[in-house]
C-alpha atoms as a PDB file:
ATOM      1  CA  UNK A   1      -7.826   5.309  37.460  1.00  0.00           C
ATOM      2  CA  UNK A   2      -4.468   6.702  38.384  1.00  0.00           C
ATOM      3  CA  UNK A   3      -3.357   3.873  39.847  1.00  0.00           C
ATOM      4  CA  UNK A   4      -3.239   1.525  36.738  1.00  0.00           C
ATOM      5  CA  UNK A   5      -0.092   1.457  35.418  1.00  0.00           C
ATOM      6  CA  UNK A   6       1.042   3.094  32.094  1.00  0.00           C
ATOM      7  CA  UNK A   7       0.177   0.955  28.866  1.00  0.00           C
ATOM      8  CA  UNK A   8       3.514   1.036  26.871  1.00  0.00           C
ATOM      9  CA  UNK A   9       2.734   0.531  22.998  1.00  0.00           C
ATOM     10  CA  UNK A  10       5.933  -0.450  20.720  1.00  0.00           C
ATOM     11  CA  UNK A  11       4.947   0.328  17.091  1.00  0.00           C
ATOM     12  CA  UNK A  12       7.561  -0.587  14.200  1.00  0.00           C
ATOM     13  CA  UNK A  13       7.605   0.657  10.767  1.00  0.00           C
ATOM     14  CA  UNK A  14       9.425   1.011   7.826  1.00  0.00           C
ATOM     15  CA  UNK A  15       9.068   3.968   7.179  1.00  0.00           C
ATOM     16  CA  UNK A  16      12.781   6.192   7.241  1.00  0.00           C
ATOM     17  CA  UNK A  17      13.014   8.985  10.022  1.00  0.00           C
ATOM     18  CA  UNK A  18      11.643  12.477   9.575  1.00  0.00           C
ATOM     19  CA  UNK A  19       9.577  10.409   6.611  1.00  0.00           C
ATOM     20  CA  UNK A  20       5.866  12.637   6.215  1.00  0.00           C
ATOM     21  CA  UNK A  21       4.670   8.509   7.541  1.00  0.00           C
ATOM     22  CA  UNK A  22       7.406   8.662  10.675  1.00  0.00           C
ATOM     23  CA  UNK A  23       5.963  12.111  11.193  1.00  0.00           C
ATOM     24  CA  UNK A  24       2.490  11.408  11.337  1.00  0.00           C
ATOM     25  CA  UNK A  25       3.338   8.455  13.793  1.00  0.00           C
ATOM     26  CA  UNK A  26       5.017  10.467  16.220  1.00  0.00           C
ATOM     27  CA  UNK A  27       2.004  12.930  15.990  1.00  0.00           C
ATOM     28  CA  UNK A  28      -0.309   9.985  16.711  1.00  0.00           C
ATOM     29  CA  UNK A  29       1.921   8.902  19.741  1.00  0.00           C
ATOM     30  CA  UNK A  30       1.746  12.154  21.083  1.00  0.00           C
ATOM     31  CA  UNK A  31      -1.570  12.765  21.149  1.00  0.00           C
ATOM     32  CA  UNK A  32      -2.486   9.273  22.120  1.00  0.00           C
ATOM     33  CA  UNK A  33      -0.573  10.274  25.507  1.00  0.00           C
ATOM     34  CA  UNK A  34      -2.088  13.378  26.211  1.00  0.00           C
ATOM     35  CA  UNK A  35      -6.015  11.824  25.431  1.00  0.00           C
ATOM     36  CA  UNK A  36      -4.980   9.093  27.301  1.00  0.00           C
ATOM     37  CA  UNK A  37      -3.538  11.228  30.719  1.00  0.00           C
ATOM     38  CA  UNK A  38       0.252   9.406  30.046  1.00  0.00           C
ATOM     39  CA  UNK A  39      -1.497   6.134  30.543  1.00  0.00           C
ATOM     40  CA  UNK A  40      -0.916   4.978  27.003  1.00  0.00           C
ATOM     41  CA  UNK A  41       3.148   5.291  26.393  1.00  0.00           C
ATOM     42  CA  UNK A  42       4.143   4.941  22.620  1.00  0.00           C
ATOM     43  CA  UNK A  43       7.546   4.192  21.587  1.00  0.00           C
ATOM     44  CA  UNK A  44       8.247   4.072  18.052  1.00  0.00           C
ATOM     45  CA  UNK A  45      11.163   2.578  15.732  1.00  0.00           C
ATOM     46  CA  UNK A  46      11.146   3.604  12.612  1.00  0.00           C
ATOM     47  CA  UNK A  47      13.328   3.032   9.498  1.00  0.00           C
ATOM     48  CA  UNK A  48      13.133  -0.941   9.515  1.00  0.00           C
ATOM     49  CA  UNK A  49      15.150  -1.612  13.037  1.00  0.00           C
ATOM     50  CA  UNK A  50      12.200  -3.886  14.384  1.00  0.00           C
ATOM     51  CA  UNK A  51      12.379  -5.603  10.929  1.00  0.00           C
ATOM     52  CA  UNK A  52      10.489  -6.351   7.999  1.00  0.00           C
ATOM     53  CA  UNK A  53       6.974  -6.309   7.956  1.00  0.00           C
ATOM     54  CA  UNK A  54       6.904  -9.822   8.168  1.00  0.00           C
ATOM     55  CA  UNK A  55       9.522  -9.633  11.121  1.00  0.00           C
ATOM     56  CA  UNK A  56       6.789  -7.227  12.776  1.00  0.00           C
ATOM     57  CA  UNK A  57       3.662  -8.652  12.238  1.00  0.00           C
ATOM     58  CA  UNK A  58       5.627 -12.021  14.197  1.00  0.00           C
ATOM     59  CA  UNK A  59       6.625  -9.866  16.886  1.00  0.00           C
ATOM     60  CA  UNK A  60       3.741  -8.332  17.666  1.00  0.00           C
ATOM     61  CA  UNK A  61       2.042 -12.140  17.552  1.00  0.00           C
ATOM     62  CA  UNK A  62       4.709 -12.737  20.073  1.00  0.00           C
ATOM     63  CA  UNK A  63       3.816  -9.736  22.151  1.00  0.00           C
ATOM     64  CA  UNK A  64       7.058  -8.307  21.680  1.00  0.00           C
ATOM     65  CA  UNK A  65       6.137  -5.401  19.516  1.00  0.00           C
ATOM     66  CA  UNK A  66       1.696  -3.977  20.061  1.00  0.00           C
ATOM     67  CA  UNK A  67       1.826  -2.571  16.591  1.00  0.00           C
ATOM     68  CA  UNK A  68       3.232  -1.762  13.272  1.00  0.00           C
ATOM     69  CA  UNK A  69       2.897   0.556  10.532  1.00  0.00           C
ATOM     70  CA  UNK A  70       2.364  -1.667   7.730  1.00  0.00           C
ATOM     71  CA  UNK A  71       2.196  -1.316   3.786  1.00  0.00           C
ATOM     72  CA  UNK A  72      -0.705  -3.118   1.405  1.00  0.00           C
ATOM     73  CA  UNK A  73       2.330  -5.939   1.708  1.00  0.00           C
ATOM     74  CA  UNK A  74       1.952  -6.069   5.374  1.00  0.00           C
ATOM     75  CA  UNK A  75      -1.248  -5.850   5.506  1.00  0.00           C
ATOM     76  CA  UNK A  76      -2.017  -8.671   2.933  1.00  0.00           C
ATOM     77  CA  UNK A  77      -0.101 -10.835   5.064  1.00  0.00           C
ATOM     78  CA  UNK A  78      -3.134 -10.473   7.747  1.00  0.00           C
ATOM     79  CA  UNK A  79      -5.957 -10.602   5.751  1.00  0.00           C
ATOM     80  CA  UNK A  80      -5.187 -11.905   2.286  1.00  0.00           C
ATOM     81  CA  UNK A  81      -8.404  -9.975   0.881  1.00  0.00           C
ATOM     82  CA  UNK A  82      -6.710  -6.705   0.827  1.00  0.00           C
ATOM     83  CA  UNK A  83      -4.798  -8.345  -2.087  1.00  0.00           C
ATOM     84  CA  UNK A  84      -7.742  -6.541  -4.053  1.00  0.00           C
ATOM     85  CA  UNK A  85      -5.996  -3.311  -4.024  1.00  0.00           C
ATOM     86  CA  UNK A  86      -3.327  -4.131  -5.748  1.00  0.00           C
ATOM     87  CA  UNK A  87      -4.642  -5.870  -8.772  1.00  0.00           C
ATOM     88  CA  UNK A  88      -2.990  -3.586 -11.500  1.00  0.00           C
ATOM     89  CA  UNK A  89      -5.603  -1.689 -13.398  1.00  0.00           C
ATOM     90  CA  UNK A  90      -8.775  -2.169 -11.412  1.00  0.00           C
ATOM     91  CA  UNK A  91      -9.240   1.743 -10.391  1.00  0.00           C
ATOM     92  CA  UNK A  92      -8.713   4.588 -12.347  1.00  0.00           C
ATOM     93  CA  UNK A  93      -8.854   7.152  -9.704  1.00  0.00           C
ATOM     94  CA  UNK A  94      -8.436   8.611  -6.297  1.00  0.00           C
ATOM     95  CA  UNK A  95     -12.138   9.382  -6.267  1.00  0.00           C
ATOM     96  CA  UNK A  96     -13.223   5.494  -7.203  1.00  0.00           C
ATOM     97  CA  UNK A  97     -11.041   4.385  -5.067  1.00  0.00           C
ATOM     98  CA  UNK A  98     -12.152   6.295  -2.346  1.00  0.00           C
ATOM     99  CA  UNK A  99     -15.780   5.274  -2.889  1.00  0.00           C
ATOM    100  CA  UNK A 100     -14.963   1.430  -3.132  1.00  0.00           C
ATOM    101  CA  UNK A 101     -12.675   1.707  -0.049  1.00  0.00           C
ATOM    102  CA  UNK A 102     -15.264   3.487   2.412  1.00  0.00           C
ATOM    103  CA  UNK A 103     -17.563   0.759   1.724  1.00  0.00           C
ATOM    104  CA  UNK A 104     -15.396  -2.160   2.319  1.00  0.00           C
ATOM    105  CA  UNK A 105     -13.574  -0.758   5.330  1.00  0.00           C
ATOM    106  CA  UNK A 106     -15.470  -2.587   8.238  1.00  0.00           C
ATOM    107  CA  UNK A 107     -15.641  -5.805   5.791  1.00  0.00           C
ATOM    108  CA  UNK A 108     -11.782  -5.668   6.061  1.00  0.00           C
ATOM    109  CA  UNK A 109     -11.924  -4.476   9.743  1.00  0.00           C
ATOM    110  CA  UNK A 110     -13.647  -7.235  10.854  1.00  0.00           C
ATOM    111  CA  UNK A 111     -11.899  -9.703   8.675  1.00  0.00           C
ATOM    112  CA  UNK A 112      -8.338  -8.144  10.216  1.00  0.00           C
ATOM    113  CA  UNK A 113      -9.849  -8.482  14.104  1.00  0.00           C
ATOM    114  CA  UNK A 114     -10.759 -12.118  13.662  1.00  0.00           C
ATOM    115  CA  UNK A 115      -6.984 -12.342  12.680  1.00  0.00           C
ATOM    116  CA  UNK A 116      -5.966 -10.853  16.051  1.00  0.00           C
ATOM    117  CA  UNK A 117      -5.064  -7.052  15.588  1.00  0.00           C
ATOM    118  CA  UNK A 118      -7.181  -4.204  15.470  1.00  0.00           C
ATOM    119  CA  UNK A 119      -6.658  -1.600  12.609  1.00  0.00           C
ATOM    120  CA  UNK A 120      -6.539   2.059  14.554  1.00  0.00           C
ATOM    121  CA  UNK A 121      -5.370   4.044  11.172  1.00  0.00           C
ATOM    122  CA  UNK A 122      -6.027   2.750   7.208  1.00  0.00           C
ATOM    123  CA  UNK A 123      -3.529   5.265   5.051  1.00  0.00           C
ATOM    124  CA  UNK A 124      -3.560   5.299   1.275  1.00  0.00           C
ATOM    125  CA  UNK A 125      -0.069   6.722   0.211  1.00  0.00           C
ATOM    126  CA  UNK A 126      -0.394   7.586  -3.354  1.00  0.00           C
ATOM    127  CA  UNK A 127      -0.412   5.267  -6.487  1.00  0.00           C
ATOM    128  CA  UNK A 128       2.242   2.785  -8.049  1.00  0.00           C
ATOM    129  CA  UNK A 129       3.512   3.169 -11.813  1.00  0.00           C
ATOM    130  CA  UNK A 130       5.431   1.309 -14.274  1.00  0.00           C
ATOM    131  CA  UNK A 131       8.671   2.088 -15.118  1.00  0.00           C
ATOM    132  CA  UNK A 132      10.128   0.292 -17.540  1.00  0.00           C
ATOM    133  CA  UNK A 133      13.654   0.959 -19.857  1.00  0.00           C
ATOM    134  CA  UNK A 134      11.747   1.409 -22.760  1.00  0.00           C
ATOM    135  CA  UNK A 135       8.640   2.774 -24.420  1.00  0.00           C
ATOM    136  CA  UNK A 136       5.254   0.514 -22.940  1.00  0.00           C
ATOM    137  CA  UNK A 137       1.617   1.300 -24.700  1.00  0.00           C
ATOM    138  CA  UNK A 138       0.202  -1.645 -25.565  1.00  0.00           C
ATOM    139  CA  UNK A 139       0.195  -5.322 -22.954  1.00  0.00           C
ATOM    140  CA  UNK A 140       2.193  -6.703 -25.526  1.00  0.00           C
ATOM    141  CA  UNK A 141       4.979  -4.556 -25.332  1.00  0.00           C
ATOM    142  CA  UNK A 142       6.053  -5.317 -21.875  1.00  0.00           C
ATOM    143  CA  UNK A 143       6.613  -8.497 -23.025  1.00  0.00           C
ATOM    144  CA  UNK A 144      10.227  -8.000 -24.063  1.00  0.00           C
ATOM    145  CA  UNK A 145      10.604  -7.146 -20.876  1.00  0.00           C
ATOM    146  CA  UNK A 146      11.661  -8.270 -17.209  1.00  0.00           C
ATOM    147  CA  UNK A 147       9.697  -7.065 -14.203  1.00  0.00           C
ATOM    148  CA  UNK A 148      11.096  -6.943 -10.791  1.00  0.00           C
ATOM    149  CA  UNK A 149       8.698  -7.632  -8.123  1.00  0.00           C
ATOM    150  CA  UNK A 150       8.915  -8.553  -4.531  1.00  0.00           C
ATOM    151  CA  UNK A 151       9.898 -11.708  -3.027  1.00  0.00           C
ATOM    152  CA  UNK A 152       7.013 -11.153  -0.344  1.00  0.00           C
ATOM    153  CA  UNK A 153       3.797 -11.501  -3.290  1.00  0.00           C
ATOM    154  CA  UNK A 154       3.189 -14.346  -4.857  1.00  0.00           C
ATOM    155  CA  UNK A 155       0.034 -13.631  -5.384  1.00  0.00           C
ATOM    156  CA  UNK A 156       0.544 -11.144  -7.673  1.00  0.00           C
ATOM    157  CA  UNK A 157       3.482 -12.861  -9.380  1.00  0.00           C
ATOM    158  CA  UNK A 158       1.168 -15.212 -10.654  1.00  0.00           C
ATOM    159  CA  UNK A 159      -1.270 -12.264 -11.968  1.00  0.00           C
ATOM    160  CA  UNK A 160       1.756 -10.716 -14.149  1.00  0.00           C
ATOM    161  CA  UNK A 161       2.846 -14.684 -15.008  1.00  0.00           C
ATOM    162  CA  UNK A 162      -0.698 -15.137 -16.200  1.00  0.00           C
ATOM    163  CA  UNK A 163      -0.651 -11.744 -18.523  1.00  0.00           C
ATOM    164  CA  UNK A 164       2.055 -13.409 -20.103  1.00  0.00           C
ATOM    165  CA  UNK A 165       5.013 -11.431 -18.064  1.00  0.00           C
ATOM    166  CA  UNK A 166       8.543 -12.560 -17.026  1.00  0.00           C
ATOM    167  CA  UNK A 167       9.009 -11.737 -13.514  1.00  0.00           C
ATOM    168  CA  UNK A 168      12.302 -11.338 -11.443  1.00  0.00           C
ATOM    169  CA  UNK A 169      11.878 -11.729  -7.351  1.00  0.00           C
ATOM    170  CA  UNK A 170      13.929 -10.144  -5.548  1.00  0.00           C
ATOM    171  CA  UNK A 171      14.603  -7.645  -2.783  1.00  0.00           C
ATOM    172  CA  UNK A 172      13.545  -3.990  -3.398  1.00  0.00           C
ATOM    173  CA  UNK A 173      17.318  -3.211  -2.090  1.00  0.00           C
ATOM    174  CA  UNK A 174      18.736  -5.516  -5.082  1.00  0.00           C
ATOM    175  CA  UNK A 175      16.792  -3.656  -7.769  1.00  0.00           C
ATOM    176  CA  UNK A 176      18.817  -1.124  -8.519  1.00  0.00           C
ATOM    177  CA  UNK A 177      21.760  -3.289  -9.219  1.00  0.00           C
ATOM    178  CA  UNK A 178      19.356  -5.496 -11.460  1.00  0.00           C
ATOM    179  CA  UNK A 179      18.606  -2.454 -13.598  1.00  0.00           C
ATOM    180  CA  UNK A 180      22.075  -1.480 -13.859  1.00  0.00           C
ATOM    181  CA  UNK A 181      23.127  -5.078 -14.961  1.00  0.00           C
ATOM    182  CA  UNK A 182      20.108  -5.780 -17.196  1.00  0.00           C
ATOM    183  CA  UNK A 183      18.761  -9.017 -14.672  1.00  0.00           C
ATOM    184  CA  UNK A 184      15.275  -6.531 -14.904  1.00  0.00           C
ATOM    185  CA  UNK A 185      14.425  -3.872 -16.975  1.00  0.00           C
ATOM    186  CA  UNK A 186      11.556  -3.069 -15.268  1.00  0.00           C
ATOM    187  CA  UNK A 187       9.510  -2.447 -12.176  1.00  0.00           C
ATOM    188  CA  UNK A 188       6.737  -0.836 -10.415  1.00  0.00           C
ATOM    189  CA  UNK A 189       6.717   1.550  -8.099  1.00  0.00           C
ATOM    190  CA  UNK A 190       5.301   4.414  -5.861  1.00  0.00           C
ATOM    191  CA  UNK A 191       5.593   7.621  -7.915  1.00  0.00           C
ATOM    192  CA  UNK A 192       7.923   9.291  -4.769  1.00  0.00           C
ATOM    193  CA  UNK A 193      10.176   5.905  -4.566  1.00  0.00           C
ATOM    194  CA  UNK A 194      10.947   5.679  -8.600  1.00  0.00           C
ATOM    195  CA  UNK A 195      12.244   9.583  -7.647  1.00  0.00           C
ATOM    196  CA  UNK A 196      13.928   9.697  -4.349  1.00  0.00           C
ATOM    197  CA  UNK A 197      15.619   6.136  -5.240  1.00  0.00           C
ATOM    198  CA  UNK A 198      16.821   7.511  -8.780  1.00  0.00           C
ATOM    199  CA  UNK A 199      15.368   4.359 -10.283  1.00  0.00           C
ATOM    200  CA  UNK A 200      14.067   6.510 -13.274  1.00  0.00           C
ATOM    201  CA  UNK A 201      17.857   7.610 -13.997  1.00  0.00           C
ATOM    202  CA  UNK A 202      17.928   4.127 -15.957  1.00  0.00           C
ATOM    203  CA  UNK A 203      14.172   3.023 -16.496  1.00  0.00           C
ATOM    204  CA  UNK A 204      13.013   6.189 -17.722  1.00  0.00           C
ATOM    205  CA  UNK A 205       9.538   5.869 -19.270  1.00  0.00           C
ATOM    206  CA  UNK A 206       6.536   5.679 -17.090  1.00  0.00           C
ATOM    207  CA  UNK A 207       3.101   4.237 -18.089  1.00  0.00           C
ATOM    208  CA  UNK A 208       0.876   7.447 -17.454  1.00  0.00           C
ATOM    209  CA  UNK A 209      -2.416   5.260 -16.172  1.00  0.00           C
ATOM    210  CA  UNK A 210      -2.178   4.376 -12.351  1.00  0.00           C
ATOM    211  CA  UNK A 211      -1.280   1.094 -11.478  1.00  0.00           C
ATOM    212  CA  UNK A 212      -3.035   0.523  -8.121  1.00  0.00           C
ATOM    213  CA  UNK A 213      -3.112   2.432  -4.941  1.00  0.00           C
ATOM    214  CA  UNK A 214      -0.818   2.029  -2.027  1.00  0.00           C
ATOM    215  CA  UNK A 215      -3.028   1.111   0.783  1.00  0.00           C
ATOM    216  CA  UNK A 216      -1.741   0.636   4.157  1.00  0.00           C
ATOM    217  CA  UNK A 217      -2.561   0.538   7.960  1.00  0.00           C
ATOM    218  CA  UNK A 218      -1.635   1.216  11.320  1.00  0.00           C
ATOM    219  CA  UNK A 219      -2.588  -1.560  13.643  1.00  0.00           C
ATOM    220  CA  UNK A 220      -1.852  -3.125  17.408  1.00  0.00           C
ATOM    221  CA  UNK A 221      -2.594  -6.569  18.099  1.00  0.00           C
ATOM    222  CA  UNK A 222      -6.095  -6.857  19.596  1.00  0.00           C
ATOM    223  CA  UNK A 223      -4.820  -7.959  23.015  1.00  0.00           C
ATOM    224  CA  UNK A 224      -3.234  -4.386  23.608  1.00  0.00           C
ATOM    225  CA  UNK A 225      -6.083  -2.239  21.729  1.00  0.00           C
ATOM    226  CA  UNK A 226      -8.475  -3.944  24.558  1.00  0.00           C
ATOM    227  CA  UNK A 227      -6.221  -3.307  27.315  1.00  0.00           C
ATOM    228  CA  UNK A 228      -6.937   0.348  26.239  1.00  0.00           C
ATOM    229  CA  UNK A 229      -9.480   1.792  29.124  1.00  0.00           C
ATOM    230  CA  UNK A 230     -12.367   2.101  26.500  1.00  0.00           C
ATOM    231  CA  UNK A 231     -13.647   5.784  27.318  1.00  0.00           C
ATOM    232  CA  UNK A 232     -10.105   6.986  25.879  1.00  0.00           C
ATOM    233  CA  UNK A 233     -10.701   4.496  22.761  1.00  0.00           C
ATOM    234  CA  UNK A 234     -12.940   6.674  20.574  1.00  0.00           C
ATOM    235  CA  UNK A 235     -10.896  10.249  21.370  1.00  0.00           C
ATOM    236  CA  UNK A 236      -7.528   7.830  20.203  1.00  0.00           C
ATOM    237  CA  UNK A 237      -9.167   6.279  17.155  1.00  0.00           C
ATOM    238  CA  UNK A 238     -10.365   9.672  15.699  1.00  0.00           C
ATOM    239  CA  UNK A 239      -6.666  11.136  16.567  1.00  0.00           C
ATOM    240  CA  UNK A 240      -5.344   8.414  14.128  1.00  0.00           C
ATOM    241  CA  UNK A 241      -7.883   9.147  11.540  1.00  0.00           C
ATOM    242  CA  UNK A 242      -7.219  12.630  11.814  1.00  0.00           C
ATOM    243  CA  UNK A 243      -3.541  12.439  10.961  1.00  0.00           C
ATOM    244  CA  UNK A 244      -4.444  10.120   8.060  1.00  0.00           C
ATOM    245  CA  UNK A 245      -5.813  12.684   6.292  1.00  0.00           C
ATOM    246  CA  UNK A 246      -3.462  14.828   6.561  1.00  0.00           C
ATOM    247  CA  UNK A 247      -1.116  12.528   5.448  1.00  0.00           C
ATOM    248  CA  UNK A 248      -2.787  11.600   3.133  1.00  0.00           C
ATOM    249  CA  UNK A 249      -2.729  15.326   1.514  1.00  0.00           C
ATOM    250  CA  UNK A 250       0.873  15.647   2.256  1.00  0.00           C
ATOM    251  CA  UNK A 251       1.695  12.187   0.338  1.00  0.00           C
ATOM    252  CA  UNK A 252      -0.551  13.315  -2.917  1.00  0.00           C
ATOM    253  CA  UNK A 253       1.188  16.623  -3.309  1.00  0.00           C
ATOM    254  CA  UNK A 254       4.526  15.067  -2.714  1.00  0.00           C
ATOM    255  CA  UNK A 255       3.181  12.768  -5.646  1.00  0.00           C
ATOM    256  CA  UNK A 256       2.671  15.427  -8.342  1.00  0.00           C
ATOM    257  CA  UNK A 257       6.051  16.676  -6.945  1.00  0.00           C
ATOM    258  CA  UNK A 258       7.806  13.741  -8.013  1.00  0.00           C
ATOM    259  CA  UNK A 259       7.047  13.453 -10.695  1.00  0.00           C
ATOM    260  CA  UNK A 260       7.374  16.661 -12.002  1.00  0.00           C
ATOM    261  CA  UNK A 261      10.805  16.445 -10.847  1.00  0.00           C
ATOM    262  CA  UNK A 262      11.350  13.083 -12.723  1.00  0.00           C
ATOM    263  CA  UNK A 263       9.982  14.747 -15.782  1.00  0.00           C
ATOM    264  CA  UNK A 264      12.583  17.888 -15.535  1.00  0.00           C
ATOM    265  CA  UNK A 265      14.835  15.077 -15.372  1.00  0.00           C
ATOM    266  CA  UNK A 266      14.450  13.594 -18.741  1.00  0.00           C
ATOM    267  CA  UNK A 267      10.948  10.945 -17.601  1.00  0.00           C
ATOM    268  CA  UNK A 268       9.454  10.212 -20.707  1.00  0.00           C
ATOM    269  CA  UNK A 269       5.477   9.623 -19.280  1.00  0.00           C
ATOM    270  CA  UNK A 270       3.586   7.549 -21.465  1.00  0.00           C
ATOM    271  CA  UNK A 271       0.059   7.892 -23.144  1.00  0.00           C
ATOM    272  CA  UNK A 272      -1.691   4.307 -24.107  1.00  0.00           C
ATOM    273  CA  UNK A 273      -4.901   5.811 -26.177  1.00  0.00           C
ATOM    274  CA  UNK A 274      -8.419   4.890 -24.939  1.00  0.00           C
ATOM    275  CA  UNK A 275      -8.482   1.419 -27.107  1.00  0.00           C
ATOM    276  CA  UNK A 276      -4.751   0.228 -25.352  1.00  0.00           C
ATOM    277  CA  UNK A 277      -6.184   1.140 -22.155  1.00  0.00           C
ATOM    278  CA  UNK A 278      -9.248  -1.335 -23.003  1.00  0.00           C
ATOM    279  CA  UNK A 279      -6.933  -3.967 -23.895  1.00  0.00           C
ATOM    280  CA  UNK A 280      -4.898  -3.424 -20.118  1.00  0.00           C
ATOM    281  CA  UNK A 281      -7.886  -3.769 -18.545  1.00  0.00           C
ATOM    282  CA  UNK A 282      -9.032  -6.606 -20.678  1.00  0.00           C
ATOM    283  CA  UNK A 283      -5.696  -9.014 -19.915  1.00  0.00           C
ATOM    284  CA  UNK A 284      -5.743  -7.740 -16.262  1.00  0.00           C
ATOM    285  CA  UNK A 285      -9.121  -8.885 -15.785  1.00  0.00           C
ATOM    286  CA  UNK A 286      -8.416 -11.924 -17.785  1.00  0.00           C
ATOM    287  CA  UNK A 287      -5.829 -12.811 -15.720  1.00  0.00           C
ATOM    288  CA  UNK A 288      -7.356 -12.009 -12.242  1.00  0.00           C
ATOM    289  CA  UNK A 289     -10.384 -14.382 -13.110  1.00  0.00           C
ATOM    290  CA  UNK A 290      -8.307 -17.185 -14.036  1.00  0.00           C
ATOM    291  CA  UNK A 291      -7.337 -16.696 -10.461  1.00  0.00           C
ATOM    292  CA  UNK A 292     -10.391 -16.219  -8.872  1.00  0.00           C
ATOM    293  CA  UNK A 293     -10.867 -18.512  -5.603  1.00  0.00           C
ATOM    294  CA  UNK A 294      -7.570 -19.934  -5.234  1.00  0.00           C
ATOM    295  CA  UNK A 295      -5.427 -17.116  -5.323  1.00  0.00           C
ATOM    296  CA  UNK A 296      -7.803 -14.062  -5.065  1.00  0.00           C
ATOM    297  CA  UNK A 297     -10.703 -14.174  -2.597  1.00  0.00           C
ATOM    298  CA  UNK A 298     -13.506 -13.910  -5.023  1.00  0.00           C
ATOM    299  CA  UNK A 299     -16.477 -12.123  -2.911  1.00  0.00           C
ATOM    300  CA  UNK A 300     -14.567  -9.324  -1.988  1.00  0.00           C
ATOM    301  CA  UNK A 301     -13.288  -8.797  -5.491  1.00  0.00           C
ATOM    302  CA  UNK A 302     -16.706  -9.191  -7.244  1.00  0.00           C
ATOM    303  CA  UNK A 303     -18.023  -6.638  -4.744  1.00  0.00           C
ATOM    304  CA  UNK A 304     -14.674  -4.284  -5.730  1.00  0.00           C
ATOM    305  CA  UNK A 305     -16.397  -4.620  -8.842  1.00  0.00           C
ATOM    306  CA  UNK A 306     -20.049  -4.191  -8.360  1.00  0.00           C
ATOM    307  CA  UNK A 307     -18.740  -0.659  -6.193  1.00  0.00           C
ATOM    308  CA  UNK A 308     -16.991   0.158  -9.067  1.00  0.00           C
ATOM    309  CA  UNK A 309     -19.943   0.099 -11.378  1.00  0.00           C
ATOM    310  CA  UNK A 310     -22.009   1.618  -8.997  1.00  0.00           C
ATOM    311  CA  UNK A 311     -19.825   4.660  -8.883  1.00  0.00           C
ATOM    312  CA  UNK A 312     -19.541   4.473 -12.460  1.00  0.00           C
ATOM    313  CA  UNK A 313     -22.818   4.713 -13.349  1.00  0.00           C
ATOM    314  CA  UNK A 314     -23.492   7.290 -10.020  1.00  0.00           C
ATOM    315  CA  UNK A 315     -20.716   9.778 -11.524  1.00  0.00           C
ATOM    316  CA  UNK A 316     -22.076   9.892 -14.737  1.00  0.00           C
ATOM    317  CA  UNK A 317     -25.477  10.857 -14.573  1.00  0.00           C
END
């Protein structure tokens, strides 16, 4: 056993240094090395100098990266049914989403292996909002505005397009510049980003209802995960799950921090009432359907919302 020599295992991400998601990577590294005897080497580069997600996911088809912390972007870019997750308004809570995910996991495992990686850590970090310049309640009133949203998504370009929204590409670096010079006037975004990033400052009312949840993943490309002596594969896949949790925590509490902190800082959050709610739901649905097949796998959305109603009914009885 000694005599095989060391597995090294590049992982890029994202994610800035000392991050709570750089942090739990280097905790993963280190403990994959000590289950693993220092046969498994991890060396990590955070803060975007192995590229963008797309730049990662090519390298590590290329073999020059084994893995990459990637967002719901990233991951969509593997297995386009993860697109699910973030159709605006389909969950209304940590707890439904939690249920729904659980259940779909190995569908999307599975789906992810046959694309050539192996998913060792799944990571849901927190929820994205709306924040737009003005006051939003009703569908119709985002319609005076403009919504930045990533060059990377069609997909769900054409879900805000069909709701009757003008959208903006553009890099998430440009966007505060577009706020300041009126090219958007709004956006969506994790709760911590809209704070740390001081987009708020200028689009300073949030939709209170959740948006969708940020779901995420570690993975290594299939080739390396089986080059992995398999008796140290189960102690290294629990490790990872381990620190997800944890992570998890951190990234919910760092949530409600932000924004309280936006809040103190003049955030107006808010309220649609029960019937503007039904109407959000209605047009997203509307528009998602419309969709259905071409754009949006349709099997693994209509069992999103079968789960749904399952947990629905479940939780209320």
């Amino acid at each position: 056993h000694s005599l095989q020599a060391a597995i090294e295992i590049k992982i890029g991400s994202v994610a800035p240094e000392r991050s709570p998601w750089h942090t739990a990577l280097l905790k993963v590294a280190r403990e994959w090395e000590t289950i693993s005897g220092g046969q498994v080497k991890v060396r990590v580069y955070p803060g975007g100098i192995a590229g963008s997600e797309l730049d990662m996911i090519r390298k590590i088809r290329l073999g020059v990266l084994q893995g990459a912390v990637l967002t719901n972007m990233g991951m969509m870019k593997i297995e386009k049914s993860v697109l699910v997750f973030n159709l605006p308004f389909v969950f209304s809570s940590d707890e439904e989403f939690n249920y729904v995910f659980s259940r779909l996991k190995p569908v999307f495992e599975a789906k992810v292996e046959e694309n050539g990686f192996k998913v060792v850590q799944w990571t849901q970090s927190g929820w994205v909002y709306f924040f737009t310049k003005g006051p939003v309640f009703y569908p119709d009133d985002l319609k005076k505005y403009k919504i930045s949203i990533t060059k990377d998504d069609p997909e769900l370009e054409q879900v805000w397009e069909k709701m009757g929204y003008k959208v903006v590409p553009q890099d998430t670096k440009d966007m505060m510049i577009g706020l300041e010079s009126g090219m958007i006037s709004a956006l969506y975004l994790p709760a911590v980003m809209a704070a740390s990033g001081q987009y708020f400052a200028i689009a300073s009312h949030m939709l209170a209802p959740k948006l969708s949840p940020l779901v995420g993943g570690l993975v290594l490309s299939r080739k390396t995960w089986e080059q992995i002596p398999e008796s140290f594969r189960p102690a290294m896949l629990e490790a990872a799950e381990r620190q997800a949790k944890v992570l998890s925590e951190e990234i919910i509490s760092l949530e409600e921090e932000a924004l309280k902190a936006m809040k103190d800082h003049g955030l107006v959050i808010n309220q649609p009432s029960e019937e503007a709610m039904a109407m959000w739901r209605e047009a997203s649905s509307r528009a998602i359907s419309s969709l259905l097949g071409r754009v949006i796998p349709a099997d693994v959305y209509q069992k999103t919302l079968d789960l749904i109603r399952e947990y629905r009914n479940g939780s209320e009885k």
